[in-house]
N, C-alpha and C. Protein backbone atom coordinates (compact mmCIF):
# COMPACT_ATOMS: atom_id res chain seq x y z
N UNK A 1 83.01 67.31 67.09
CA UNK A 1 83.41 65.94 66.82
C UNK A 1 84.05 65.36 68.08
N UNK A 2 83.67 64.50 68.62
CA UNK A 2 84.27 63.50 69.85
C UNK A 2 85.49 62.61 68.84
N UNK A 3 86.75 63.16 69.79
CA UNK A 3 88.03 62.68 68.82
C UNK A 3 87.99 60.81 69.40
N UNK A 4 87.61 60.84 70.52
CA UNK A 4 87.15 59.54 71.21
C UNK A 4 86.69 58.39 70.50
N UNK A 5 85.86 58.76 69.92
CA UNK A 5 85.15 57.84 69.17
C UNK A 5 85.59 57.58 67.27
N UNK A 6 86.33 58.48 67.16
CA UNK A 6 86.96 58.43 65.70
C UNK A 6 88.20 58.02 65.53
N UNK A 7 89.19 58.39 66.88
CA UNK A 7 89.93 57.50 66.76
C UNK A 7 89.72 56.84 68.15
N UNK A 8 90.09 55.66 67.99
CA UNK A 8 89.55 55.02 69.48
C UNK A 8 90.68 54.89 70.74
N UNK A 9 91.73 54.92 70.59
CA UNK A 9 93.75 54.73 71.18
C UNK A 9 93.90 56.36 71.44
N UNK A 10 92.92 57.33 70.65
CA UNK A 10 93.97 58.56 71.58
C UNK A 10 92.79 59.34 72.47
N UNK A 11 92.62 59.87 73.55
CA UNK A 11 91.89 60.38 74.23
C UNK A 11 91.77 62.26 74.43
N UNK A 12 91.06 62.48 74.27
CA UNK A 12 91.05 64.24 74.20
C UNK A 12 90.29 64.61 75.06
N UNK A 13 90.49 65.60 76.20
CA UNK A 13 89.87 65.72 77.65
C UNK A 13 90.37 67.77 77.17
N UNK A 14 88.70 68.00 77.58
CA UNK A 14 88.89 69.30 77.57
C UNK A 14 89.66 69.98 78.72
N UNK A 15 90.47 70.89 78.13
CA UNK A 15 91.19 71.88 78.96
C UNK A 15 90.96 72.48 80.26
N UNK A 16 89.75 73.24 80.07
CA UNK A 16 88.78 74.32 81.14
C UNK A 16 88.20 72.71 82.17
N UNK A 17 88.21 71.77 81.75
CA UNK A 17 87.83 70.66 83.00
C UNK A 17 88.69 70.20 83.78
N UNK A 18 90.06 70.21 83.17
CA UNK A 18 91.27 69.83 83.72
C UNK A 18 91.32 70.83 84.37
N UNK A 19 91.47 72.11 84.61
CA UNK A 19 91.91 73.52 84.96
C UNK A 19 90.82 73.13 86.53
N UNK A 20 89.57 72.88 85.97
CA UNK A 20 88.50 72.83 86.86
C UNK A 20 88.76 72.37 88.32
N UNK A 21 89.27 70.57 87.47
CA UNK A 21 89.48 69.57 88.39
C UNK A 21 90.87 69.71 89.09
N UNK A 22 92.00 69.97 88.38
CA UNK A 22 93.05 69.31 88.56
C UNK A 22 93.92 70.77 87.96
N UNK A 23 93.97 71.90 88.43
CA UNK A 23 94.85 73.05 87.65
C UNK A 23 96.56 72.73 87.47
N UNK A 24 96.77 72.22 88.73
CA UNK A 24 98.49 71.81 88.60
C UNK A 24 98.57 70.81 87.33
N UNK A 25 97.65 69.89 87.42
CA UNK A 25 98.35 68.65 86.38
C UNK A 25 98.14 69.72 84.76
N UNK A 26 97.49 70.65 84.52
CA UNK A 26 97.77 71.14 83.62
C UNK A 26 98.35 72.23 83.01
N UNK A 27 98.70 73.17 84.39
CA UNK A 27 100.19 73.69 83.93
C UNK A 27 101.06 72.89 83.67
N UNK A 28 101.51 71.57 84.68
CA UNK A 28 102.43 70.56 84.28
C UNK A 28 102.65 70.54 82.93
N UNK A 29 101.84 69.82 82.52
CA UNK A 29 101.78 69.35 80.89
C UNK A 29 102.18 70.47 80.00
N UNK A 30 101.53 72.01 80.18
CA UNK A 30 102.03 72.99 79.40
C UNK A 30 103.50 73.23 79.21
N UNK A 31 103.20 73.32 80.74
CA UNK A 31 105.65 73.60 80.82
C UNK A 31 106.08 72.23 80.01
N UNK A 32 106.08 71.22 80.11
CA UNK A 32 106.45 70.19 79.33
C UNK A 32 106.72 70.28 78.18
N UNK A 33 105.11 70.77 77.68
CA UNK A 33 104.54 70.75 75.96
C UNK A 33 105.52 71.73 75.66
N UNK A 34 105.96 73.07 76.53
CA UNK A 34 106.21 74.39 75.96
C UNK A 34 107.96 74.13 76.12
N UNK A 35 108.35 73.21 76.89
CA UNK A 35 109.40 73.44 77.20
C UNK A 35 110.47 72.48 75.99
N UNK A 36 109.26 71.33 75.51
CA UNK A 36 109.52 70.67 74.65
C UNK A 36 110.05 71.29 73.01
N UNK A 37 108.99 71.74 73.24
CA UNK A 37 108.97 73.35 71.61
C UNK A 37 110.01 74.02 72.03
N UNK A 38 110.66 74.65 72.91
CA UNK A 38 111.30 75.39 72.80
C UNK A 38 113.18 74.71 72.77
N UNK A 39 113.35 73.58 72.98
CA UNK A 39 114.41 72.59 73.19
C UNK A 39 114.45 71.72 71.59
N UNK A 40 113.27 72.05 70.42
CA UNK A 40 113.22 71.74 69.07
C UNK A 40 113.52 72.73 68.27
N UNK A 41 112.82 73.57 68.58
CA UNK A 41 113.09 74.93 68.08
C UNK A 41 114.97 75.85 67.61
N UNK A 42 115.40 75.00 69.23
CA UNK A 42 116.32 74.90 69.28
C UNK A 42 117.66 74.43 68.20
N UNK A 43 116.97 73.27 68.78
CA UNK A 43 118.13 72.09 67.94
C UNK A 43 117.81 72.23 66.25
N UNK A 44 116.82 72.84 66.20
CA UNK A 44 116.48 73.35 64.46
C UNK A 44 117.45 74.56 63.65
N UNK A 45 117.35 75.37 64.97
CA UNK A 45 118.40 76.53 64.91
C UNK A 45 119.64 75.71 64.60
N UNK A 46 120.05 74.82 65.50
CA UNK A 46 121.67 74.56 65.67
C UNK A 46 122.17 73.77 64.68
N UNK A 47 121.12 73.06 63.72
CA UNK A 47 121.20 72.08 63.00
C UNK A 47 120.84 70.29 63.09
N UNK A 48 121.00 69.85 61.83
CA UNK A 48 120.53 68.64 61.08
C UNK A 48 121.14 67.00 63.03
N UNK A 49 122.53 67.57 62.94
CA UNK A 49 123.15 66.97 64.43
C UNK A 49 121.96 66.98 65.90
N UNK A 50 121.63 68.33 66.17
CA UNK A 50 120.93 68.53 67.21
C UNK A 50 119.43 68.00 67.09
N UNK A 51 118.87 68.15 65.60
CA UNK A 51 117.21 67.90 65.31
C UNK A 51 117.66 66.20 65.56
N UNK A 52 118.69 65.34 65.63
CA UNK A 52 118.80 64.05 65.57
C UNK A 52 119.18 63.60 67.40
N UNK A 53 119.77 64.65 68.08
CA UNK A 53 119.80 64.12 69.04
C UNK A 53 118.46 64.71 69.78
N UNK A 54 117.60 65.56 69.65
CA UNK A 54 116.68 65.56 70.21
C UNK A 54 115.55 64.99 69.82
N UNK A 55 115.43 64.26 68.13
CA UNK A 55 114.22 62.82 67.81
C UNK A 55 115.16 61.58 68.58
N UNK A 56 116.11 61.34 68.98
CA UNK A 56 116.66 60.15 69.39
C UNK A 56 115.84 60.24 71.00
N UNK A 57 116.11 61.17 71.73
CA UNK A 57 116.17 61.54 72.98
C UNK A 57 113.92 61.07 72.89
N UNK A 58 113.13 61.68 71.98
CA UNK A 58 111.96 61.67 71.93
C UNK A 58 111.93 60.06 72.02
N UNK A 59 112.55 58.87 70.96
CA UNK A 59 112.52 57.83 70.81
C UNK A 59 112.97 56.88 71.40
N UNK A 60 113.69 57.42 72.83
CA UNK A 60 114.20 56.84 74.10
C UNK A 60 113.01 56.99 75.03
N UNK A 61 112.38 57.71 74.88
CA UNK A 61 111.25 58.37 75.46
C UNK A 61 110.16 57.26 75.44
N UNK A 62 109.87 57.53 73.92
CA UNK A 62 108.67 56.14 73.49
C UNK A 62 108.91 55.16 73.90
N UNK A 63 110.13 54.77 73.18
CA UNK A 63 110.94 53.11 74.17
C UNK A 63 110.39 52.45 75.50
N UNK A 64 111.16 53.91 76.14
CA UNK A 64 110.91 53.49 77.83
C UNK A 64 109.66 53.25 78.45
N UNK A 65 108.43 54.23 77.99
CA UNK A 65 107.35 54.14 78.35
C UNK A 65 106.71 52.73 77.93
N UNK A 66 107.00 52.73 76.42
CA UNK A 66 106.39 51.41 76.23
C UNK A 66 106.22 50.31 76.26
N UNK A 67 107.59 49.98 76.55
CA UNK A 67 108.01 48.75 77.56
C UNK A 67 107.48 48.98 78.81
N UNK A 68 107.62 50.01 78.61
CA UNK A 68 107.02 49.90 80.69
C UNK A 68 105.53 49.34 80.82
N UNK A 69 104.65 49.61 79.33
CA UNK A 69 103.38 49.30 79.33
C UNK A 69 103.08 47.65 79.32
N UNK A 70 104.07 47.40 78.45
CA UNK A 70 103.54 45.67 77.83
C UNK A 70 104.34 44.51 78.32
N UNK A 71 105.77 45.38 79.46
CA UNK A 71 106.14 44.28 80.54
C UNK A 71 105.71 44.28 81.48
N UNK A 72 105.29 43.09 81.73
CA UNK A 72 104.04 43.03 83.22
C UNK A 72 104.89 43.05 84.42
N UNK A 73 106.36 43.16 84.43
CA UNK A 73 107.06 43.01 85.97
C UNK A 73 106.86 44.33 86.00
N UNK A 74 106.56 45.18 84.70
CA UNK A 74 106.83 46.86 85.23
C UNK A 74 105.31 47.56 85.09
N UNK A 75 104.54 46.85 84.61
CA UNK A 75 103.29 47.66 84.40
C UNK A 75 102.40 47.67 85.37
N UNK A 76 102.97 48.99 86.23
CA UNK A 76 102.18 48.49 87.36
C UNK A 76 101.70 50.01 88.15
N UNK A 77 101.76 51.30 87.12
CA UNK A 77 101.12 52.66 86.84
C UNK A 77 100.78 53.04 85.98
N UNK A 78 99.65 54.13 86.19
CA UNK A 78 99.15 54.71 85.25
C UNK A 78 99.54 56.61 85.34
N UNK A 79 99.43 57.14 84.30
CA UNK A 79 99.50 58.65 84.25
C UNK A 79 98.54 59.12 84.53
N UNK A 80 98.67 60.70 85.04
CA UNK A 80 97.39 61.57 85.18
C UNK A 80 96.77 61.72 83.49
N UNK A 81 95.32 61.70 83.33
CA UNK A 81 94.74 62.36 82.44
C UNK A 81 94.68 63.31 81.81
N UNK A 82 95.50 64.03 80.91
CA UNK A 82 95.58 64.99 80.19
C UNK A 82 95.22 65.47 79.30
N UNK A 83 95.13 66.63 78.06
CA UNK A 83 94.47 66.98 77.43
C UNK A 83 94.78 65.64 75.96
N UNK A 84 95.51 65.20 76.10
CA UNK A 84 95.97 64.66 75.26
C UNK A 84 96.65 63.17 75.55
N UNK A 85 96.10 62.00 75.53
CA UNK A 85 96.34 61.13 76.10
C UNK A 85 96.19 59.71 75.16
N UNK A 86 97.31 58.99 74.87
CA UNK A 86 97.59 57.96 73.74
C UNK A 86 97.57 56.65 74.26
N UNK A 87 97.16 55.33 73.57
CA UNK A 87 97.16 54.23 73.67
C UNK A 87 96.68 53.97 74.98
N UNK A 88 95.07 54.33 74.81
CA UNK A 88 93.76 54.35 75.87
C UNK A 88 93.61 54.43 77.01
N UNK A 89 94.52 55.43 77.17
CA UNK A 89 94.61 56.20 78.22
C UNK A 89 95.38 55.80 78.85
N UNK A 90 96.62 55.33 78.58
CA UNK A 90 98.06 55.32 79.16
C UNK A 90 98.92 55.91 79.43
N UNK A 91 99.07 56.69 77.86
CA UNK A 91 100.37 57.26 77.55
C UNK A 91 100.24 58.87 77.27
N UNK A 92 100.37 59.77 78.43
CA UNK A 92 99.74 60.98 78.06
C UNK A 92 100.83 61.80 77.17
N UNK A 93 100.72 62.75 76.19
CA UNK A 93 101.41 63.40 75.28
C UNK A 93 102.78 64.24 75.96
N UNK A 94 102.36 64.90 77.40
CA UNK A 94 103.58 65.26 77.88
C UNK A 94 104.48 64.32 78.76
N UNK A 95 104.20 63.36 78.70
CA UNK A 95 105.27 62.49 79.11
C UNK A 95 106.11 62.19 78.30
N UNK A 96 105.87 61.68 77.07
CA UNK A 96 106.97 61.33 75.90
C UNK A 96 107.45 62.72 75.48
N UNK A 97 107.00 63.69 75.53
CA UNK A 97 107.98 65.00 75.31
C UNK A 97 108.72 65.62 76.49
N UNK A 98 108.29 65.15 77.53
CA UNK A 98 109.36 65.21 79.01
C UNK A 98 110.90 64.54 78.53
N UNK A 99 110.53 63.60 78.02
CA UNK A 99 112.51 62.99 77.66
C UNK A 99 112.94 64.15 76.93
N UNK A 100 112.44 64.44 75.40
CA UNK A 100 113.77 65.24 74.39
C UNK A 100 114.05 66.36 75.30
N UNK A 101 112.48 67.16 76.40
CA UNK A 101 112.83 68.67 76.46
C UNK A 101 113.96 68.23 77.85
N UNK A 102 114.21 67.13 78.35
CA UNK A 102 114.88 67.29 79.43
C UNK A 102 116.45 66.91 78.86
N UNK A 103 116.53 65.62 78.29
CA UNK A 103 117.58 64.88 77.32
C UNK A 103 118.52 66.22 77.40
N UNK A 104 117.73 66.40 76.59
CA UNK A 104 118.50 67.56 75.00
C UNK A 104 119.43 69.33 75.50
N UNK A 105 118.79 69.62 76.82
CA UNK A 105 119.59 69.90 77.63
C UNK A 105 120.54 69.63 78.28
């Protein structure tokens, strides 16, 4: 199934092509993705307090990016292509999990 075409706003780019093309930008994203999970994982352990400052920290995250998208004094980059990439190819998945896993530390 081409996730592309079913949903049309999120983009799915195989792995082994990224690795191909571009190997750094996708360790990047892993340490991110992994570092993200492990900074939830966390705050799950520590409690109901921590699972709230690390969805706040995620939702500072969204915020920032997305303003950054739809104000034109600031929209003026794009992200690398990743395996996982939101609102057509803007907003790649380890960027908005770069805030909580960094925040929340």
């Amino acid at each position: 199934i081409n996730m592309n075409t079913v949903i049309p706003f999120v983009k799915v780019r195989n792995p082994a092509e990224i690795w191909q093309n571009e190997p750094t930008l996708l360790i990047c994203e892993l340490v991110f993705e992994l570092f993200a999970l492990i900074t939830l994982l966390d705050a799950w352990k520590r409690g109901p307090r921590y699972v709230t400052l690390w969805l706040c920290a995620l939702g500072h995250g969204l915020t920032t990016e997305l303003v950054s998208y739809f104000n034109p004094d600031i929209d003026s980059f794009w992200h690398g292509q990743t395996m996982l990439v939101f609102f057509y190819g803007r907003f790649p998945l380890h960027i908005v999990l770069f805030y909580p896993a960094t925040m929340y530390l």
